[in-house]
Protein backbone atom coordinates (compact mmCIF):
# COMPACT_ATOMS: atom_id res chain seq x y z
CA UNK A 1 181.70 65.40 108.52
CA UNK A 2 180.44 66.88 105.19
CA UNK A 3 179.29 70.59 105.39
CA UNK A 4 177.34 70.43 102.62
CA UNK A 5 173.64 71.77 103.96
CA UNK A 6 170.51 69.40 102.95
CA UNK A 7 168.06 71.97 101.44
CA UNK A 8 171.09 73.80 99.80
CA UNK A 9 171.85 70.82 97.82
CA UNK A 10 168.30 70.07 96.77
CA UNK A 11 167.90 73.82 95.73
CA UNK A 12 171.12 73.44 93.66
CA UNK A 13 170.74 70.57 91.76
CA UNK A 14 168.66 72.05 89.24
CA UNK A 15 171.55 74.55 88.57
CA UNK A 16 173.21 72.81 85.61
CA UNK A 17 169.99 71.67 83.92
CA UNK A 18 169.29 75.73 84.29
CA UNK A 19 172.38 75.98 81.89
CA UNK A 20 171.63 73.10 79.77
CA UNK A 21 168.54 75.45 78.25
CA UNK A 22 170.92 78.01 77.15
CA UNK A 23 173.88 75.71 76.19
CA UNK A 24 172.86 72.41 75.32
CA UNK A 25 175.74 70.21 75.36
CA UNK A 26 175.28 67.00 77.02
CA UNK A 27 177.91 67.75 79.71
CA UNK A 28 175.02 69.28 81.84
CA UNK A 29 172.97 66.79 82.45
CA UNK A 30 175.39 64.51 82.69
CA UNK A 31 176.78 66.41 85.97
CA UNK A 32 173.28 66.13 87.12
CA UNK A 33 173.22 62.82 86.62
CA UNK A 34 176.35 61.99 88.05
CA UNK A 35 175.55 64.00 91.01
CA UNK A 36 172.73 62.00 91.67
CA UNK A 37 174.36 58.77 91.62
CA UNK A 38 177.01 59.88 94.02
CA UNK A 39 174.80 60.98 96.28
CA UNK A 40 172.29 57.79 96.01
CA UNK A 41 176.15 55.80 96.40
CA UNK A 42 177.17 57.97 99.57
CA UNK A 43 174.08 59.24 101.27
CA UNK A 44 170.96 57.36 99.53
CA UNK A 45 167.94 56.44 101.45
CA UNK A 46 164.90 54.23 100.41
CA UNK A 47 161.82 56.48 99.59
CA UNK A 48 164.62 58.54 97.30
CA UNK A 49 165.78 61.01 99.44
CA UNK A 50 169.59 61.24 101.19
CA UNK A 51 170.52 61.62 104.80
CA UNK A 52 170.40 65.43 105.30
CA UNK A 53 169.76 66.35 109.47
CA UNK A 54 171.00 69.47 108.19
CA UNK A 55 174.82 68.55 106.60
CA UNK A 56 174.63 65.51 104.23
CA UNK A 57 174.93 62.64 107.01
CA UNK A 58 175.15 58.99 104.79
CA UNK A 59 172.74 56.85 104.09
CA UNK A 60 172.33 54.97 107.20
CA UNK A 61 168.36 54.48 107.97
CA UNK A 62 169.23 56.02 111.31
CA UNK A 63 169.88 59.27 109.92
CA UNK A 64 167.06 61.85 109.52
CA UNK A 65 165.77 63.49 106.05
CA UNK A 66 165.05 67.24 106.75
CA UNK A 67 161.25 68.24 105.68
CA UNK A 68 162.53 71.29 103.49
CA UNK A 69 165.38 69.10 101.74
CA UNK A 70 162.36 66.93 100.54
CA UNK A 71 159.95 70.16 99.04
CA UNK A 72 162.90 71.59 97.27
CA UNK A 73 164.11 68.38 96.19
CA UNK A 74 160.96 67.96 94.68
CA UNK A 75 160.67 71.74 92.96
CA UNK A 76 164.31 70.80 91.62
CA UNK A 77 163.64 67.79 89.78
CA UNK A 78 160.44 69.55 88.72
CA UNK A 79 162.26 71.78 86.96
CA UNK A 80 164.56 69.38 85.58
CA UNK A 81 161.53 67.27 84.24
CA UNK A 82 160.28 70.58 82.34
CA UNK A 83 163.59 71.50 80.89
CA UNK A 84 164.47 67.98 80.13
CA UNK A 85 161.61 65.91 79.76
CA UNK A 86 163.66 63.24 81.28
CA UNK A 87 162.04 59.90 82.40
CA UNK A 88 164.48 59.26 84.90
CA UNK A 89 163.80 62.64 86.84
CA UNK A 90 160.24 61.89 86.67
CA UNK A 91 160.78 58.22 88.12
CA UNK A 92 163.15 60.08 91.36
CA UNK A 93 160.25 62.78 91.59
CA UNK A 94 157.26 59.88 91.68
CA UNK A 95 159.52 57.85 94.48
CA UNK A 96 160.06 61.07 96.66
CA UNK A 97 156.41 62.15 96.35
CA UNK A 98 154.99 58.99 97.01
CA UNK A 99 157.27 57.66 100.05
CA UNK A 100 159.04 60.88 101.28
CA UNK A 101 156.34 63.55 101.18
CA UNK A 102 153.14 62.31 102.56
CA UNK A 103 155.32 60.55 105.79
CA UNK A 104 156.42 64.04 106.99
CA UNK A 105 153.56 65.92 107.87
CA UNK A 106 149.86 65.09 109.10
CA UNK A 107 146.98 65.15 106.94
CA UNK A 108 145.67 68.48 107.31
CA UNK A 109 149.38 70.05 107.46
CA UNK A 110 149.12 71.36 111.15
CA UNK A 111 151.91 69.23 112.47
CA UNK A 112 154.81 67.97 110.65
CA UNK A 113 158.17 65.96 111.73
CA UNK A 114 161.95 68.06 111.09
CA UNK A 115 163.36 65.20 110.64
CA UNK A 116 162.07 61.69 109.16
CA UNK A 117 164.27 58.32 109.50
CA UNK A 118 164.18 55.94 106.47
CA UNK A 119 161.55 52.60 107.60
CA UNK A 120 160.52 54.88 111.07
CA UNK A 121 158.37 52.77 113.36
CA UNK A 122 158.77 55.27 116.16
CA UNK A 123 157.80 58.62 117.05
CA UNK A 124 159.37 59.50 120.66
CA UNK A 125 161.58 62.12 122.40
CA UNK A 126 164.89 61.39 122.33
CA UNK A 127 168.38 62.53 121.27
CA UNK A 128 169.38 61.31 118.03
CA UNK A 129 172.72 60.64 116.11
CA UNK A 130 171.59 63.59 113.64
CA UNK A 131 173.77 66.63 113.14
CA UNK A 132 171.90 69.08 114.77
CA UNK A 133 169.49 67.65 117.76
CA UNK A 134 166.69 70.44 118.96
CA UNK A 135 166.36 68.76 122.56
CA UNK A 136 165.13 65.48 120.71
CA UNK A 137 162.18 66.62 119.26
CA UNK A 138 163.04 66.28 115.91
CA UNK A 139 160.69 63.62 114.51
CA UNK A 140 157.95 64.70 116.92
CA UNK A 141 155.14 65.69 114.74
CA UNK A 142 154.70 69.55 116.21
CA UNK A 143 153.76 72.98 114.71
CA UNK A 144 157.78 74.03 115.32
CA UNK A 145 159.50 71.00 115.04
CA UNK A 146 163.22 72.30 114.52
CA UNK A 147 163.91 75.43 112.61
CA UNK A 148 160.54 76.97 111.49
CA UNK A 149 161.54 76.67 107.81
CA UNK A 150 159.96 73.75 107.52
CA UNK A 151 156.57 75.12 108.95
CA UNK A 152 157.05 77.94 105.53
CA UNK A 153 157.64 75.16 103.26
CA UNK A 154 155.78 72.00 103.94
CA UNK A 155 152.83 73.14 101.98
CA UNK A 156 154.01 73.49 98.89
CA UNK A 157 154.92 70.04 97.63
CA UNK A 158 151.65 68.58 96.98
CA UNK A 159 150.54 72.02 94.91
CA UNK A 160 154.15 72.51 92.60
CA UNK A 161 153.89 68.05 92.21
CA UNK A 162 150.81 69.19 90.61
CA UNK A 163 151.54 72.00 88.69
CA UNK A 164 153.96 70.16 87.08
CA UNK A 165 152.00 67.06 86.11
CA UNK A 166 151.13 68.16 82.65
């Protein structure tokens, strides 16, 4: 079982592109990049994101993709894009906010899901094979669905994606 936390990882990502701006050797990004492809390899899921119900959890469609993991995801490879200008963060960063994103929460942003499942054609109570189960509601859309960091953090992946458009 890996106990390497979702949102942590998609908070830390960014970290060696951070460096890259102050030493520029190639080595950097090239961590990032390989770091990506291990993960994809391991953990990948369709719409660009990695099974994360809480610890990393492999890539199986059954596993769930925690709502924050997505957001910071996003800010990181926002960050990367302005640093880097690279075309293949941008591509990652179009897939997540056009497949992960808009799946998670409602419309207006008053309910959202903890947890969403790769290809989910079901929204139901019941216990999961995710890390940490809150009484099965975990891809219940709900105001407090989970832990309530989600509730903090949904809204701010449509406004950052477009900060960082131009």
């Amino acid at each position: 079982i890996s106990t390497t936390h979702c949102v942590n990882l998609a908070q830390g990502l960014t970290e060696p592109a951070i460096y890259y701006q102050q030493d520029p050797p190639q080595r950097y990004l090239n961590a990032v990049k390989n770091a990506f492809a291990d993960i994809r390899l391991y953990h990948g899921h369709a719409q660009g994101m990695y099974g994360g119900d809480e610890q990393l959890h492999g890539s199986a469609p059954t596993q769930g993709v925690e709502f924050c993991s997505v957001v910071e995801l996003m800010f990181s490879l926002e960050k990367m894009i302005e640093i880097t200008g690279d075309l293949d963060f941008v591509d990652h960063l179009e897939r997540v906010a056009f497949n992960a994103l808009p799946a998670q929460a409602t419309d207006d942003f008053l309910y959202h899901q903890y947890y969403q499942q790769a290809n989910q054609v079901k929204v139901s109570r019941h216990r999961h094979n995710f890390d940490q189960d809150h009484a099965g509601t975990d891809i219940l859309f709900g105001i407090l669905s989970g832990y309530p960091c989600c509730a903090s953090n949904q809204h701010q992946g449509w406004p950052k994606f477009t900060q960082h458009l131009w």
